[in-house]
N, C-alpha and C. Protein backbone atom coordinates (compact mmCIF):
# COMPACT_ATOMS: atom_id res chain seq x y z
N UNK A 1 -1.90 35.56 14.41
CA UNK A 1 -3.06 35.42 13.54
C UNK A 1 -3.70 34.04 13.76
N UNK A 2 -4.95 33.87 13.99
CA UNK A 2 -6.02 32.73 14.36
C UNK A 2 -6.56 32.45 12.74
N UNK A 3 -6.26 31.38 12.45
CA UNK A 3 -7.55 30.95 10.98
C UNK A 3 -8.23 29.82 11.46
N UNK A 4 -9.05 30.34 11.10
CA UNK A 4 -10.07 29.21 11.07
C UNK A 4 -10.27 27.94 10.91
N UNK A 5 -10.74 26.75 11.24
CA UNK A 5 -9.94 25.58 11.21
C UNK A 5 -11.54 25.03 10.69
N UNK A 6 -11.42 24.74 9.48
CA UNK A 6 -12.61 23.91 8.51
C UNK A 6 -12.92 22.25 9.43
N UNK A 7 -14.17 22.04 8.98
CA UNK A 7 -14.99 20.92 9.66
C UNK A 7 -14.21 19.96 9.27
N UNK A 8 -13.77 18.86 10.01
CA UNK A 8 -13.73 17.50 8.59
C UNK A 8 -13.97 17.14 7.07
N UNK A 9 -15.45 17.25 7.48
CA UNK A 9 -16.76 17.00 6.50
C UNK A 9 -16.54 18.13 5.47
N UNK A 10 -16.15 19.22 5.59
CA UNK A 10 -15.83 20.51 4.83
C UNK A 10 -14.83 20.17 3.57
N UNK A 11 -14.03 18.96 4.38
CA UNK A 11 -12.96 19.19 3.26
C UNK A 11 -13.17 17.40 2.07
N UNK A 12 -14.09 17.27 2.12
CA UNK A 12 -14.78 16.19 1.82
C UNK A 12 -14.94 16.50 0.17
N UNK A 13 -15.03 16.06 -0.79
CA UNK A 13 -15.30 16.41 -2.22
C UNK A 13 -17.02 15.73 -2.83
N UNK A 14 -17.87 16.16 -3.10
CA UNK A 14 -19.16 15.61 -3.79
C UNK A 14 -19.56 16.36 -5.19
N UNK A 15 -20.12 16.18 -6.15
CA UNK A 15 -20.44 17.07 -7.27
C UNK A 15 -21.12 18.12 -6.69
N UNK A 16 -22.26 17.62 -5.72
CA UNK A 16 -22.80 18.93 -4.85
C UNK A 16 -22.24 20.21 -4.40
N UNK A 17 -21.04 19.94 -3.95
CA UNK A 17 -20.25 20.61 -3.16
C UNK A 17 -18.85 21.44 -4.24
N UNK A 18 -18.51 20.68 -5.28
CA UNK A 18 -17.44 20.70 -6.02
C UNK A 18 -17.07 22.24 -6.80
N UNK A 19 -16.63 22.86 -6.68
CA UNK A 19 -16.66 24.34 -7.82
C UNK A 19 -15.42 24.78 -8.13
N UNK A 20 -15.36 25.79 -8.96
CA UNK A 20 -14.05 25.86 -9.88
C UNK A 20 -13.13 24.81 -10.59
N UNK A 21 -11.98 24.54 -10.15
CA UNK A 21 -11.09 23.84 -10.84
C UNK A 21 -11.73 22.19 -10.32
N UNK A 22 -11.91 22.16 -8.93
CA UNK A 22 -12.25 20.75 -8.77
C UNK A 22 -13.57 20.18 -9.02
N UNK A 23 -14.87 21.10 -9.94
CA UNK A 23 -15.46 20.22 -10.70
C UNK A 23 -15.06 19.51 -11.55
N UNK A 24 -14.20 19.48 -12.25
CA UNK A 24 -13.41 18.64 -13.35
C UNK A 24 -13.17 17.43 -12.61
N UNK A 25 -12.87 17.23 -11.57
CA UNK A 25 -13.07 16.06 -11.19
C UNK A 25 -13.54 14.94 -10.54
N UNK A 26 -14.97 15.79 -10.52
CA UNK A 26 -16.14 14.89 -9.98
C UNK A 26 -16.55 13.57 -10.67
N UNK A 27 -16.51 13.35 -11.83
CA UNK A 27 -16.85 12.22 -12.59
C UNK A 27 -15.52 11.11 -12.17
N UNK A 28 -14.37 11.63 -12.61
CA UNK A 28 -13.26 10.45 -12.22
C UNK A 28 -13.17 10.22 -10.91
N UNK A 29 -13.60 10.73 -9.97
CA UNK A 29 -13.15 10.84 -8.27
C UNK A 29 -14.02 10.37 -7.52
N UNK A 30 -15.30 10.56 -7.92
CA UNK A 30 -16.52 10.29 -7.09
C UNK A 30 -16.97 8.87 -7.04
N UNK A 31 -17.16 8.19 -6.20
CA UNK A 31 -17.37 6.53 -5.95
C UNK A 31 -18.76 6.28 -6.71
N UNK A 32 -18.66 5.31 -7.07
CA UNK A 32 -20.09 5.13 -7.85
C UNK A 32 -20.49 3.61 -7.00
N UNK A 33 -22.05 3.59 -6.62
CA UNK A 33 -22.51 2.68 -5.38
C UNK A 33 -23.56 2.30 -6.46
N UNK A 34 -23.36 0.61 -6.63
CA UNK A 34 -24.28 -0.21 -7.40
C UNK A 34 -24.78 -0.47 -6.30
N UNK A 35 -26.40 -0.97 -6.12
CA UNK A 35 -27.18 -1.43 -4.87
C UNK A 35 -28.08 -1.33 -5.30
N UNK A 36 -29.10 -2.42 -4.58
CA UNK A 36 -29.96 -2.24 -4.66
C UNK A 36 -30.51 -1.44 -4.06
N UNK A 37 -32.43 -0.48 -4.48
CA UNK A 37 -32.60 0.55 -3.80
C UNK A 37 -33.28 -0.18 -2.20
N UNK A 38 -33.94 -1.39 -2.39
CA UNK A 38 -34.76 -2.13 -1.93
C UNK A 38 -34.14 -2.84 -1.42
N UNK A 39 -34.70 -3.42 -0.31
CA UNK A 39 -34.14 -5.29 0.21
C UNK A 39 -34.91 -5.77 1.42
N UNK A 40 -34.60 -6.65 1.32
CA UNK A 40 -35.58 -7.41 2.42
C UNK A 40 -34.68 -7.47 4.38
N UNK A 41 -35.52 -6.74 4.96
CA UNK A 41 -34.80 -7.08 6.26
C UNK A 41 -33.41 -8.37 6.65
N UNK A 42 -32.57 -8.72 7.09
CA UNK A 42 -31.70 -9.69 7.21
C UNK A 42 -31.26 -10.51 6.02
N UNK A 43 -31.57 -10.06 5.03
CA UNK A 43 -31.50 -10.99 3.83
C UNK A 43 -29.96 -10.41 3.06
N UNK A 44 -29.03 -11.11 2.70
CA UNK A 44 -27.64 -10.39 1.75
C UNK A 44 -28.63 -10.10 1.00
N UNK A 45 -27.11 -9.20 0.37
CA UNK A 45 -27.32 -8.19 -1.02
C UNK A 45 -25.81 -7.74 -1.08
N UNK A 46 -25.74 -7.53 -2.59
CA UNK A 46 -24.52 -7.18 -2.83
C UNK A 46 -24.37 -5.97 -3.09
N UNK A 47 -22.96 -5.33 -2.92
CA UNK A 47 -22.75 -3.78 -3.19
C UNK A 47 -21.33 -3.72 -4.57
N UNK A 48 -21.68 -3.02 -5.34
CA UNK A 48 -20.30 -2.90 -6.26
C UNK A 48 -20.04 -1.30 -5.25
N UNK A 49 -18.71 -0.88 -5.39
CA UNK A 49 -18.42 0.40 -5.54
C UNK A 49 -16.77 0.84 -6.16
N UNK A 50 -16.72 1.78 -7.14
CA UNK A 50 -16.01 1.91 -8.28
C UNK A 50 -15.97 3.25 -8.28
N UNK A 51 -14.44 3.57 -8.49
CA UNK A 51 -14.32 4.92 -9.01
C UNK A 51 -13.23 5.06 -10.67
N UNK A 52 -13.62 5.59 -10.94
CA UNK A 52 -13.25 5.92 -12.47
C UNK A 52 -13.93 6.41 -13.57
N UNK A 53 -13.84 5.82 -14.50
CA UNK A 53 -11.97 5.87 -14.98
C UNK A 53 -11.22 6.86 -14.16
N UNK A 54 -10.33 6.38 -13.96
CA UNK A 54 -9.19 7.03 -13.10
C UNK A 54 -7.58 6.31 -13.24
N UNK A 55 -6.55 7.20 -13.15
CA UNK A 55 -5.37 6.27 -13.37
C UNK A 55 -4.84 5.64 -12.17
N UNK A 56 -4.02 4.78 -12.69
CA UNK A 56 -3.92 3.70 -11.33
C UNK A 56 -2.14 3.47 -11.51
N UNK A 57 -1.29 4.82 -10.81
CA UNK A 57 -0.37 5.00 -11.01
C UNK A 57 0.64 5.13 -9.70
N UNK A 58 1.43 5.13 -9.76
CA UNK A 58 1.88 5.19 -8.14
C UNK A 58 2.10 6.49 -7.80
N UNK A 59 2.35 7.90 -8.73
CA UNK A 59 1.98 9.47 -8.95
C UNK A 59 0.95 9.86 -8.69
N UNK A 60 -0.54 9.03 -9.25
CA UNK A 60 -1.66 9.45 -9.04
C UNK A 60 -2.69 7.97 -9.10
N UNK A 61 -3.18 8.09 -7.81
CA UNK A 61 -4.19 7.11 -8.21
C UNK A 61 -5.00 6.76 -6.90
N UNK A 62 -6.58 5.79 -6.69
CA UNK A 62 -7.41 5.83 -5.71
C UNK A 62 -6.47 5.14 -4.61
N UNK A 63 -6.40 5.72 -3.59
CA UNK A 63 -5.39 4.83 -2.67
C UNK A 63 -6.57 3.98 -1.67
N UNK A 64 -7.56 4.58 -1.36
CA UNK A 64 -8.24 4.15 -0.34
C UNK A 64 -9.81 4.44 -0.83
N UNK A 65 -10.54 3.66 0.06
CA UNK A 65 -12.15 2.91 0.09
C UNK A 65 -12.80 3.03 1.10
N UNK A 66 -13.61 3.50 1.59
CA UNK A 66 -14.01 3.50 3.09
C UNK A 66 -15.65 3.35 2.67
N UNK A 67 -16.32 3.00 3.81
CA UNK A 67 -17.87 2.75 3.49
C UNK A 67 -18.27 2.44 4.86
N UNK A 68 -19.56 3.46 4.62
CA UNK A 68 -20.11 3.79 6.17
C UNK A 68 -21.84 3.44 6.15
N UNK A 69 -22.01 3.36 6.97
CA UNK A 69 -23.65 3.03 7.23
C UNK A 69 -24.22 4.14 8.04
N UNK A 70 -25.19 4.92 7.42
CA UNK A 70 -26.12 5.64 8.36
C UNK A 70 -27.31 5.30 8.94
N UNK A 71 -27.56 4.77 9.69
CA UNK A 71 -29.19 3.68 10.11
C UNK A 71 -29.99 4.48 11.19
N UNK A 72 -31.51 4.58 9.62
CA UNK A 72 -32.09 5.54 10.58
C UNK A 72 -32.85 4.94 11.85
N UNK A 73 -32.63 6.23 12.89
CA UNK A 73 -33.15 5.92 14.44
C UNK A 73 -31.96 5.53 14.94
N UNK A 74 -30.89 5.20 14.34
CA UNK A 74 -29.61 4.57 15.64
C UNK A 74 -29.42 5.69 16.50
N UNK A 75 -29.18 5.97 17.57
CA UNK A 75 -28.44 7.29 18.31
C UNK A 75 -27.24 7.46 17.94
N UNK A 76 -25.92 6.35 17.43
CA UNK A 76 -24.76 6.83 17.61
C UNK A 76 -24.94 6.47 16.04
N UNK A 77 -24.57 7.22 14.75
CA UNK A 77 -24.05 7.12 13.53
C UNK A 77 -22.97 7.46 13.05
N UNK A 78 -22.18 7.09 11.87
CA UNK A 78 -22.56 6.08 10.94
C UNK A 78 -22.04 4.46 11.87
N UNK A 79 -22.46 3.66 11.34
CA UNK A 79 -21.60 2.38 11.24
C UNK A 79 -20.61 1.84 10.21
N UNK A 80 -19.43 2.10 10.76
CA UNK A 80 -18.38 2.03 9.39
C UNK A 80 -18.49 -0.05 9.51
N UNK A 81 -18.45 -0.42 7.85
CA UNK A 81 -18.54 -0.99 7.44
C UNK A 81 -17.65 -1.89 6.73
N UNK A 82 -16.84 -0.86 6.20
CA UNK A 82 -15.16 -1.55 5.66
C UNK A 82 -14.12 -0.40 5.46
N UNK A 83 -13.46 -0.42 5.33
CA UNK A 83 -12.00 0.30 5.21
C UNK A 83 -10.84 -0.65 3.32
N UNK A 84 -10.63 -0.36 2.67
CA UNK A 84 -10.17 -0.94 1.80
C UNK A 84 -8.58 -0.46 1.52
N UNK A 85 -7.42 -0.44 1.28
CA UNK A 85 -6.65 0.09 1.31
C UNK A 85 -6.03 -0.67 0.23
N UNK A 86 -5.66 0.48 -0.95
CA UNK A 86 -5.49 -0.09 -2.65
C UNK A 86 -4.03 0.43 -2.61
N UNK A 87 -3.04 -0.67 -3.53
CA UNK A 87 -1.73 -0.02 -3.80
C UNK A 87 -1.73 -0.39 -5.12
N UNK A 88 -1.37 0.70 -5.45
CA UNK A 88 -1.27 1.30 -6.85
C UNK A 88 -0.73 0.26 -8.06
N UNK A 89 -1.07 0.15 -9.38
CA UNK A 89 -0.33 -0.50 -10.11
C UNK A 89 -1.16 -1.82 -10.08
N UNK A 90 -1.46 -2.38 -8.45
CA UNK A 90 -1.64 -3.49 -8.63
C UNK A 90 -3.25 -4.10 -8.28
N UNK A 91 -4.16 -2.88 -7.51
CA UNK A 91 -5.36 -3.18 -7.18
C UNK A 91 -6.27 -1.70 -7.81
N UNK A 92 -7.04 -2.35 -8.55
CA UNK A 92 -8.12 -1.56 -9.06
C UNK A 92 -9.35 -1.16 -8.06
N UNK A 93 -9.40 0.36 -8.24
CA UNK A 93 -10.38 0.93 -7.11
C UNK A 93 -11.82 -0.09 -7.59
N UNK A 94 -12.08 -0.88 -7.17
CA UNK A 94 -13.71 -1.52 -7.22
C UNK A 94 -13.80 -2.49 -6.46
N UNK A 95 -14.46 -2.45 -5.42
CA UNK A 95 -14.60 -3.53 -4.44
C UNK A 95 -16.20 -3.91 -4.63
N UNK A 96 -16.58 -5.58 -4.08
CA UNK A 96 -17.61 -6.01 -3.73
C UNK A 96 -17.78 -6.35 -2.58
N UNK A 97 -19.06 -5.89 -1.80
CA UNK A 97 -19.22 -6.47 -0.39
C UNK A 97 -20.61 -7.09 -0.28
N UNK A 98 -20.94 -7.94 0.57
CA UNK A 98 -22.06 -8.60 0.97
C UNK A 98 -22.44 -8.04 2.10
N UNK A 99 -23.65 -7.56 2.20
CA UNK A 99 -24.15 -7.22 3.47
C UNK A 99 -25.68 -7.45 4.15
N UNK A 100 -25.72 -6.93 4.92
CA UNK A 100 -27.17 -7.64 6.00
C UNK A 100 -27.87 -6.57 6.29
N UNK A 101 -28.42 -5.82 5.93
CA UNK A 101 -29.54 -4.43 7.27
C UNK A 101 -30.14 -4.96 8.02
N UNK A 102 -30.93 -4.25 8.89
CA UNK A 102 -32.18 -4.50 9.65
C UNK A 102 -32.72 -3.12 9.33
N UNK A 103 -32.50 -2.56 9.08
CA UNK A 103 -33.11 -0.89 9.30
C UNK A 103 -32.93 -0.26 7.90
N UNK A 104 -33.42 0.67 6.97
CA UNK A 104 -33.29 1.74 6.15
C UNK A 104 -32.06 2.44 6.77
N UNK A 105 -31.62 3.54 5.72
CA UNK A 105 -30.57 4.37 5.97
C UNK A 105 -30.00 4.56 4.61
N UNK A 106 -28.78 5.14 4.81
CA UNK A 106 -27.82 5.75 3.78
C UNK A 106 -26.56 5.03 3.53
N UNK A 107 -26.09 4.50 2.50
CA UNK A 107 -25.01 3.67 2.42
C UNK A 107 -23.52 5.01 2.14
N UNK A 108 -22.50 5.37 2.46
CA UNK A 108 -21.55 6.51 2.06
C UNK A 108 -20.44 6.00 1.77
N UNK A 109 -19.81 6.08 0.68
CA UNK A 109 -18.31 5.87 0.65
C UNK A 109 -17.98 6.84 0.40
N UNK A 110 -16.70 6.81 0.93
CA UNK A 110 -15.60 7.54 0.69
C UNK A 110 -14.30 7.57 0.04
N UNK A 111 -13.78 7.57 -1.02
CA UNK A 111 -12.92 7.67 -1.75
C UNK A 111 -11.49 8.68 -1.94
N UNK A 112 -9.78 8.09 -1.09
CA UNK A 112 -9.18 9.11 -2.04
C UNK A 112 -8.47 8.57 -2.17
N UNK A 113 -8.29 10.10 -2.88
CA UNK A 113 -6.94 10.01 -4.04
C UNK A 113 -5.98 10.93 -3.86
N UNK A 114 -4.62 10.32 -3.76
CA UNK A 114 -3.63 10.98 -3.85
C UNK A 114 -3.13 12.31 -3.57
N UNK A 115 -3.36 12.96 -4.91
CA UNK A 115 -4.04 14.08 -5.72
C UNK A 115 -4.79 14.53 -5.87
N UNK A 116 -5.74 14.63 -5.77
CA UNK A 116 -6.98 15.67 -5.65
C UNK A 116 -8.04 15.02 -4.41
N UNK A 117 -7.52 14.57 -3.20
CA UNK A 117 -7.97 14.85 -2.16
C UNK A 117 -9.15 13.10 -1.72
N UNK A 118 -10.37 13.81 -0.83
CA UNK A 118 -11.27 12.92 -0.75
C UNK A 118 -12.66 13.40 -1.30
N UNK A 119 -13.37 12.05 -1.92
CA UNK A 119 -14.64 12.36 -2.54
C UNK A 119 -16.20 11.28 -2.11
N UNK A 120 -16.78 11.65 -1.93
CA UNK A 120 -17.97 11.09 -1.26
C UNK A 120 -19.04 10.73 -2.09
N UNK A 121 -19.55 9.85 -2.21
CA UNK A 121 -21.23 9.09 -2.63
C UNK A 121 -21.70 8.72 -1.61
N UNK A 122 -23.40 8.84 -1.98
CA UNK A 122 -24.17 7.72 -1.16
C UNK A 122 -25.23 7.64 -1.38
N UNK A 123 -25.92 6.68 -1.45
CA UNK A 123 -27.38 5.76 -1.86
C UNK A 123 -28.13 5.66 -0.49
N UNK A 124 -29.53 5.96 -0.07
CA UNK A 124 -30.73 5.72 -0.02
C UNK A 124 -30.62 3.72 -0.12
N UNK A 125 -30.86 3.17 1.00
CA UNK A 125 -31.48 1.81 0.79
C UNK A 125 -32.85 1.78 1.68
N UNK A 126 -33.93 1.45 1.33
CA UNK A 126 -34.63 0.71 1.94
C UNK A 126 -35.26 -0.27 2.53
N UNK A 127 -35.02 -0.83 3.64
CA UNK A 127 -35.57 -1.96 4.03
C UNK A 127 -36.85 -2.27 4.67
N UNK A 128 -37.31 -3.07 3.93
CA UNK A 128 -38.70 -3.67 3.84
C UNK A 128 -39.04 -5.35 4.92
């Protein structure tokens, strides 16, 4: 017997995407991306990104952070950006980063957990 072997991206979690039992946990799971929508070519800007409330247990909790850059017109996308790697008990899922564009695009994190898998955000920035 042959099954089918799901995309990557398939097994990815978003409210978009989320149904039955694992809408329930779109609000605690899903990364939340403070940013600005705007910014000025080469200029910093800061990023919050946070998932929770969520427990922060060594049973259950955000283990990992990832954050990618989509920049429109590049040929090869995304540009991963950071990787964060949280241990339990002692680091709270919310990181700050400073960053630079040259180009518009899509900011994506990625978030998981433990227990109910991986979950995705992402913001629209524009650069001006």
């Amino acid at each position: 017997m042959v099954r089918k072997m799901k995309r990557f991206g398939d097994l990815i979690y978003s409210p978009e995407v989320a149904q039955g039992e694992v809408i329930s946990k779109a609000e605690t799971h899903t990364p939340k991306i403070e940013a600005p929508e705007r910014v000025k070519a080469g200029e910093t800007f800061e990023v919050v990104i946070k998932v929770g409330p969520h427990p922060n247990k060594v049973e259950h909790s955000i283990r990992r952070l990832e954050v990618y850059f989509h920049e429109n017109k590049r040929v090869y996308n995304p540009v991963h950006i950071a990787t964060i790697n949280l241990e339990p008990e002692y680091a709270e899922p919310e990181i700050r980063l400073t960053l630079k564009l040259k180009k518009s695009g899509i900011l994506y994190t990625v978030g998981y957990c433990n227990l109910h898998g991986l979950w995705e955000a992402r913001k629209e920035i524009l650069v001006e």
